[in-house]
Protein backbone atom coordinates (compact mmCIF):
# COMPACT_ATOMS: atom_id res chain seq x y z
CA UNK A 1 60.29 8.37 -2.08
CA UNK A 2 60.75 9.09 1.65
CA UNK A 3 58.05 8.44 4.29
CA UNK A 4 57.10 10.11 6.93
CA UNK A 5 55.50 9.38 10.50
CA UNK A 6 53.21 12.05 11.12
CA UNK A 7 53.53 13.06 14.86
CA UNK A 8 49.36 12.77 16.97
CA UNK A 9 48.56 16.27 15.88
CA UNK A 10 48.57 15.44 12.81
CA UNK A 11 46.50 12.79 13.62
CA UNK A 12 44.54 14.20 15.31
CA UNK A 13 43.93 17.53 12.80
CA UNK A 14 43.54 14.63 9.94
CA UNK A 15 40.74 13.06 11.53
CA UNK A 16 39.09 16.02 13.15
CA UNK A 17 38.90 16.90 9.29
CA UNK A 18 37.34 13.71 7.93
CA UNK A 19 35.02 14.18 11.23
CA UNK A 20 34.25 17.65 10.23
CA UNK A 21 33.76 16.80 6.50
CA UNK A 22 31.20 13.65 7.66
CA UNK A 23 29.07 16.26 9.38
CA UNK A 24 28.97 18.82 6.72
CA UNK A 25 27.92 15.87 4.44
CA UNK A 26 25.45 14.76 7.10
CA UNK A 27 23.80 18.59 7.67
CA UNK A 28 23.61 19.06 4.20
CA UNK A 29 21.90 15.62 3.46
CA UNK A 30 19.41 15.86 6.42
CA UNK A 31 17.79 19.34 5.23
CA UNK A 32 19.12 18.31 1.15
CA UNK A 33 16.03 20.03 -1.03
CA UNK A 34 18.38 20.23 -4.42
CA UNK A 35 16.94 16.88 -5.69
CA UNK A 36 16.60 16.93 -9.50
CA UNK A 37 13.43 14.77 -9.64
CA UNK A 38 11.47 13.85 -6.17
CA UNK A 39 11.04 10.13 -5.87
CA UNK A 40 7.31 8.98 -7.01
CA UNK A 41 5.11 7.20 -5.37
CA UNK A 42 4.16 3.95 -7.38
CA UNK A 43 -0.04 2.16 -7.23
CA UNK A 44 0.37 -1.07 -5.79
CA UNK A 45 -1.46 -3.84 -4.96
CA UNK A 46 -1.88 -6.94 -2.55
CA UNK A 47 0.56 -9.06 -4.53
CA UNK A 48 3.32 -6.48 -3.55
CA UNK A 49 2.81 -7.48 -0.05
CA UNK A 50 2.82 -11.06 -0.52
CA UNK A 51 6.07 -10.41 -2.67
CA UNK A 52 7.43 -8.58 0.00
CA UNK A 53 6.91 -10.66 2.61
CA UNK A 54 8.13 -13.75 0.48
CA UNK A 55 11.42 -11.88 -0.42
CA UNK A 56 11.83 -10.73 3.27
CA UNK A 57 11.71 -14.49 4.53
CA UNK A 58 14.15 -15.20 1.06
CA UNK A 59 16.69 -12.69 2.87
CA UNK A 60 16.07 -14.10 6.47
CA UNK A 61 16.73 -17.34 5.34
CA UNK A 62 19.97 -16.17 3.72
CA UNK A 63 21.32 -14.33 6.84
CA UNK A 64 19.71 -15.87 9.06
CA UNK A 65 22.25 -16.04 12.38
CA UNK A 66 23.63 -12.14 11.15
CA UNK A 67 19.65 -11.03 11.49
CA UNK A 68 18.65 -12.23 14.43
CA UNK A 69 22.00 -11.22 16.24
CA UNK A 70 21.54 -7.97 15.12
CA UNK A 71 18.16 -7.93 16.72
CA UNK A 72 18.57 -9.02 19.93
CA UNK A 73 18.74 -6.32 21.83
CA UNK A 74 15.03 -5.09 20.55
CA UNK A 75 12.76 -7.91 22.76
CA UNK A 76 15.84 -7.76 25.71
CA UNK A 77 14.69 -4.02 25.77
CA UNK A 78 10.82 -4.46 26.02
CA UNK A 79 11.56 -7.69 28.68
CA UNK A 80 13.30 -4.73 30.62
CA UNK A 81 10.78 -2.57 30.18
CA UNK A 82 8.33 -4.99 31.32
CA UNK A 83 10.03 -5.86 34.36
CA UNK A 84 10.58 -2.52 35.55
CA UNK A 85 6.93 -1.36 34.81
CA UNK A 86 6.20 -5.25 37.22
CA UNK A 87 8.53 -3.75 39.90
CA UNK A 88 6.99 -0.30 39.64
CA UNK A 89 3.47 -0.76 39.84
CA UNK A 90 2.94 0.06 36.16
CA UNK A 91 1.20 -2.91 35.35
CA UNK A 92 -1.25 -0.99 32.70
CA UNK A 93 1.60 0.19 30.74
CA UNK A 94 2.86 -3.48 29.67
CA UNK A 95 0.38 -3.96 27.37
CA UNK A 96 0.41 -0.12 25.11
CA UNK A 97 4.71 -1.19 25.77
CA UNK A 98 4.11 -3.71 23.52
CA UNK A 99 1.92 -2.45 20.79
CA UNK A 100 4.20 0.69 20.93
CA UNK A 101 6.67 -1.67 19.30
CA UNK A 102 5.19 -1.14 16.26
CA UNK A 103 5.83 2.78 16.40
CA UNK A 104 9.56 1.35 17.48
CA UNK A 105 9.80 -1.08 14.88
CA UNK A 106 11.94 0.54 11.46
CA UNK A 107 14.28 2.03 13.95
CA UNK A 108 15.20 -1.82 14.87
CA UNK A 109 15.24 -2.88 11.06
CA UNK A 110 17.91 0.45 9.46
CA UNK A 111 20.53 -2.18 10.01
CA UNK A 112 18.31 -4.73 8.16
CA UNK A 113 17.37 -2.33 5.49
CA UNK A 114 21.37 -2.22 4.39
CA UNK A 115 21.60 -5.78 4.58
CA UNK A 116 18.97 -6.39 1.72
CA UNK A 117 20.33 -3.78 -0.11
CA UNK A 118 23.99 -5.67 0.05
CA UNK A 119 22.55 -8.82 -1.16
CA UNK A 120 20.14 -7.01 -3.61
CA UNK A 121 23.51 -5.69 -5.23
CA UNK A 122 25.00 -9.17 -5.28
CA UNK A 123 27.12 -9.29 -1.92
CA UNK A 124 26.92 -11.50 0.70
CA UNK A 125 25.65 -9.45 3.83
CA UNK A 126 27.34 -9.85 6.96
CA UNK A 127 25.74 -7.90 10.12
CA UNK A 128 28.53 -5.94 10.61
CA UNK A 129 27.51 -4.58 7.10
CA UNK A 130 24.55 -3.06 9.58
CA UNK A 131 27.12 -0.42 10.92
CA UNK A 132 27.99 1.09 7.82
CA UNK A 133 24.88 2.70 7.97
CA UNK A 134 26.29 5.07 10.81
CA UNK A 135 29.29 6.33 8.53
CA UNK A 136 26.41 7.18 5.76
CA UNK A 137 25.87 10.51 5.03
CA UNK A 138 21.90 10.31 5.84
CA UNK A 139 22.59 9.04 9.50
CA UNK A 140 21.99 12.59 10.80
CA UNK A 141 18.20 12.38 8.62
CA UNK A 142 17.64 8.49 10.68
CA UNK A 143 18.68 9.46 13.95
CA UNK A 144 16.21 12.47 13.53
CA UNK A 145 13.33 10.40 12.24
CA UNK A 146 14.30 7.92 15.17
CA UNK A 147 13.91 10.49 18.03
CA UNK A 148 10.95 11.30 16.72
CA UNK A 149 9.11 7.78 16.54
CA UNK A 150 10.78 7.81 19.97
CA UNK A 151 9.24 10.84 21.40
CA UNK A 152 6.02 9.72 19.64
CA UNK A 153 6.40 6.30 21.79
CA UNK A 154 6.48 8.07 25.14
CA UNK A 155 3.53 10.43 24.31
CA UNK A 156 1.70 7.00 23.61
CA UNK A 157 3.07 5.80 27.09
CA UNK A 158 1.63 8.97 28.62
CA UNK A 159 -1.58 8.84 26.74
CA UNK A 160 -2.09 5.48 27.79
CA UNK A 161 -1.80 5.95 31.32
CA UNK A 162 -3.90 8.89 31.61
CA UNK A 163 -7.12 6.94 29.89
CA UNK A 164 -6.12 4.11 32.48
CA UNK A 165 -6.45 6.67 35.39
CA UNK A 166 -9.88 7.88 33.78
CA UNK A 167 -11.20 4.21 33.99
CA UNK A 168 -10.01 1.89 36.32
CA UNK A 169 -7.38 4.13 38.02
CA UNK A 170 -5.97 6.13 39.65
CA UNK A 171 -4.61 3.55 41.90
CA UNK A 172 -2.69 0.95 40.47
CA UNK A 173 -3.57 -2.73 39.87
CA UNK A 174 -3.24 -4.75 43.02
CA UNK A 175 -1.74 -7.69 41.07
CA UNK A 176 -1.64 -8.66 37.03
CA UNK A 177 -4.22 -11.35 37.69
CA UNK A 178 -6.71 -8.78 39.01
CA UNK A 179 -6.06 -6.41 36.60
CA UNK A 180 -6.80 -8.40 33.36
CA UNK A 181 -10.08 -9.41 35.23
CA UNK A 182 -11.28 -5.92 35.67
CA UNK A 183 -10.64 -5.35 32.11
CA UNK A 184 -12.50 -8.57 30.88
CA UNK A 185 -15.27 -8.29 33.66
CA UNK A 186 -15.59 -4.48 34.30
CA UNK A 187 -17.58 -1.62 31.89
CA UNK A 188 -14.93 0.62 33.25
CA UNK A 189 -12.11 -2.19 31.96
CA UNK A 190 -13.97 -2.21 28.51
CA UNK A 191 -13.99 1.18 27.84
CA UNK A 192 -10.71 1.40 28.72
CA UNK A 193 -9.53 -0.90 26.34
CA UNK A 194 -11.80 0.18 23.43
CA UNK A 195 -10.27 3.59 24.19
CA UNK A 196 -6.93 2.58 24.05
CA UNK A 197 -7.11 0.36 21.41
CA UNK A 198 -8.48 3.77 19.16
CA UNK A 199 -5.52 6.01 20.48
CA UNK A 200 -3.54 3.34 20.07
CA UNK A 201 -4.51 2.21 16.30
CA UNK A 202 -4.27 6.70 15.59
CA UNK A 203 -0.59 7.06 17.08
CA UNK A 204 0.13 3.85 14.84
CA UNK A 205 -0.75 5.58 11.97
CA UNK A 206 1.03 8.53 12.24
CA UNK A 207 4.57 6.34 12.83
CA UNK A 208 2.95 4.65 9.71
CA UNK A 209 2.88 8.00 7.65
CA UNK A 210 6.20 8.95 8.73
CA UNK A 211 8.15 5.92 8.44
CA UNK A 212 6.74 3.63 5.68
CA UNK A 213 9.31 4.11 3.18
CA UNK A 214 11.34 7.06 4.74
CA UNK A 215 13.97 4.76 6.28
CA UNK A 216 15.42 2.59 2.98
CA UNK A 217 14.84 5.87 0.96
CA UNK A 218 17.43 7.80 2.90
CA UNK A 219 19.77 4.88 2.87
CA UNK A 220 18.78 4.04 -0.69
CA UNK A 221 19.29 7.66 -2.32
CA UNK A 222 20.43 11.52 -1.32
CA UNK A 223 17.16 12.73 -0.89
CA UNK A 224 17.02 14.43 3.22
CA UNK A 225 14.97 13.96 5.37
CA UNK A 226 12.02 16.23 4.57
CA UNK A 227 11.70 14.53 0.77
CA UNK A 228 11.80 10.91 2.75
CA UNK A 229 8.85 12.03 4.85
CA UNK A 230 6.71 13.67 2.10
CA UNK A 231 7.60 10.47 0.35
CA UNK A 232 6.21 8.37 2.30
CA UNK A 233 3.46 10.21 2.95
CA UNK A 234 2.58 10.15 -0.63
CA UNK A 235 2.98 6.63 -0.97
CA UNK A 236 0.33 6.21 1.75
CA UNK A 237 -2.12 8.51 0.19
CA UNK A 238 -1.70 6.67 -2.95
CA UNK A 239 -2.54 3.08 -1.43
CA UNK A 240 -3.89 3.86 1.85
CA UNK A 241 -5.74 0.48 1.81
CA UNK A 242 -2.84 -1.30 0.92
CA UNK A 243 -0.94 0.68 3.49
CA UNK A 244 -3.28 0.13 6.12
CA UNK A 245 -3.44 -3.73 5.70
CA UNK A 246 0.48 -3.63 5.66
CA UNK A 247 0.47 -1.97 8.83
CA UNK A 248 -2.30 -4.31 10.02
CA UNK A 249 0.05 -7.15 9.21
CA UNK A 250 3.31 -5.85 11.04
CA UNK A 251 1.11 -4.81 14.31
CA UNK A 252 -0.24 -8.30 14.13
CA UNK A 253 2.74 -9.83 13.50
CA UNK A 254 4.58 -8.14 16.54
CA UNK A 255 1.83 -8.63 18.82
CA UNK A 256 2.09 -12.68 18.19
CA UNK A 257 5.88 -12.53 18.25
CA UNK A 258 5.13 -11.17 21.77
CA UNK A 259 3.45 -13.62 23.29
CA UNK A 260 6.19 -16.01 23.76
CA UNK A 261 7.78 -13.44 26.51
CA UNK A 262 8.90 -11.40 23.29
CA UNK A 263 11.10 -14.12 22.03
CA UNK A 264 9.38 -14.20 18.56
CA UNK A 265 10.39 -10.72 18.25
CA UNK A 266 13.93 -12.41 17.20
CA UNK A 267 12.40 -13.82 14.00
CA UNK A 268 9.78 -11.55 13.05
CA UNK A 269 11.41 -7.98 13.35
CA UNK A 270 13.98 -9.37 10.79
CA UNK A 271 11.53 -10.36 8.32
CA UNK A 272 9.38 -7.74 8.32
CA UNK A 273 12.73 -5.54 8.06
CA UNK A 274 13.93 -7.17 5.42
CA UNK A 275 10.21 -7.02 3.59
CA UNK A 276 9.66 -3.02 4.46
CA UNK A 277 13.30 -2.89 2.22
CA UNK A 278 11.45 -4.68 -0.77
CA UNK A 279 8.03 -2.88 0.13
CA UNK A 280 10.12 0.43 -0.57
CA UNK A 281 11.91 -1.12 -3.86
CA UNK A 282 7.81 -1.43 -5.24
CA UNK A 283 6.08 1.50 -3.94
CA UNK A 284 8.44 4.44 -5.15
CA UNK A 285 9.49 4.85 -8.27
């Protein structure tokens, strides 16, 4: 049989199809409401956490290089952002920067959420394997639910400076040093951390609602992005204290892997990405 060399507009009309046939798939997944059964929410328990965790160091320690690479960029961001905010006289935003991570945080681990899955179905991950997320139909569904823990991180940003500029503000810190003594020393510096903490702890929880299994279920089946949500909101009504002390755990975790300058951010994003995949795999059914 003859061959043929198709000429660049044929190319270019082939791919513009596959393009156009990715979107359709991608639109019709995002808003997708024909599921035959919704995904149920299981009970669990505090030894589904310590399983978790345990199976999210397991896959850590099995991709260990591939995890941390892909990563990387997540402290190298907040160092940014902390320099800037040093350089612009926002030295009351570095510390609501860094607990926003946790409203930031399963946008970071999608790419870790495929890699479990990979070696969950018996292949060795690689974290190139992270990418293939980005040719799956439910990208449209994670991009959305990303932009809006995004947008929620900014509000927080914006909340945070406007109780600072009820407290201790409106003028900005004259150095670091004298800031954190006016919050240690001052009632003003008090309330403003007691404040923040609260706002804080009630933006955390709403990222928590949203996200808890939402991610890994739109990778893990075709459900869109509205089932994914009301998913995961189910699963927190279901176990809210169990949901609560996971989310305890993460924020704690995330806080301590920023104290070293946000280098512990390398190692503990990927493990508690790889453990929100296997948190999923127990709470819905």
């Amino acid at each position: 049989m003859a061959k043929t060399i198709g000429n660049p507009l044929s190319w270019l009309l082939q791919g513009a199809e596959t393009t156009g046939h990715h979107i359709g798939q991608t639109v019709e997944e995002m808003g997708s409401s024909g599921v035959k059964e919704l995904p149920k929410a299981r009970k669990l328990t505090m030894d589904d956490i310590i399983h978790s965790l345990a199976a999210g160091l397991e896959d850590f320690a099995a991709c260990r290089s591939d995890a941390m690479f892909l990563v990387l960029f997540y402290p190298l961001i907040g160092i940014t952002l902390i320099v800037m905010s040093l350089s612009m006289n926002l030295l009351p935003l570095i510390v609501p920067m860094i607990m926003g991570f946790a409203i930031l945080g399963p946008v970071a681990a999608v790419g870790l959420y495929e890699m479990s899955s990979r070696r969950e179905a018996g292949f060795e991950p690689r974290w190139m394997d992270a990418f293939g997320v980005i040719r799956s139909p439910a990208f449209g569904g994670i991009l959305v639910l990303g932009l809006y823990l995004a947008a929620l991180f900014i509000v927080w940003l914006v909340a945070a400076d406007m109780i600072y500029s009820r407290t201790l503000g409106p003028e900005p810190p004259a150095s670091l040093l004298g800031f954190a003594t006016e919050v240690v020393t001052t009632r003003a510096g008090w309330i403003m951390a007691i404040t923040g903490g609260i706002v804080g702890a009630v933006f955390a929880f709403a990222a928590l609602a949203m996200s808890l299994v939402s991610f890994p279920l739109l990778l893990d089946r075709h459900v869109g992005l509205p089932v994914a949500v009301a998913t995961s909101i189910k699963v927190l009504r279901k176990n809210p204290l169990i949901c609560m002390t996971w989310g305890i755990i993460v924020g704690s975790a995330l806080v301590i892997g920023a104290i070293p300058f946000l280098a512990g951010l390398i190692i503990v994003v990927p493990v508690l990405g790889h453990a929100t995949w296997h948190l999923y795999r127990r709470a819905v059914q």
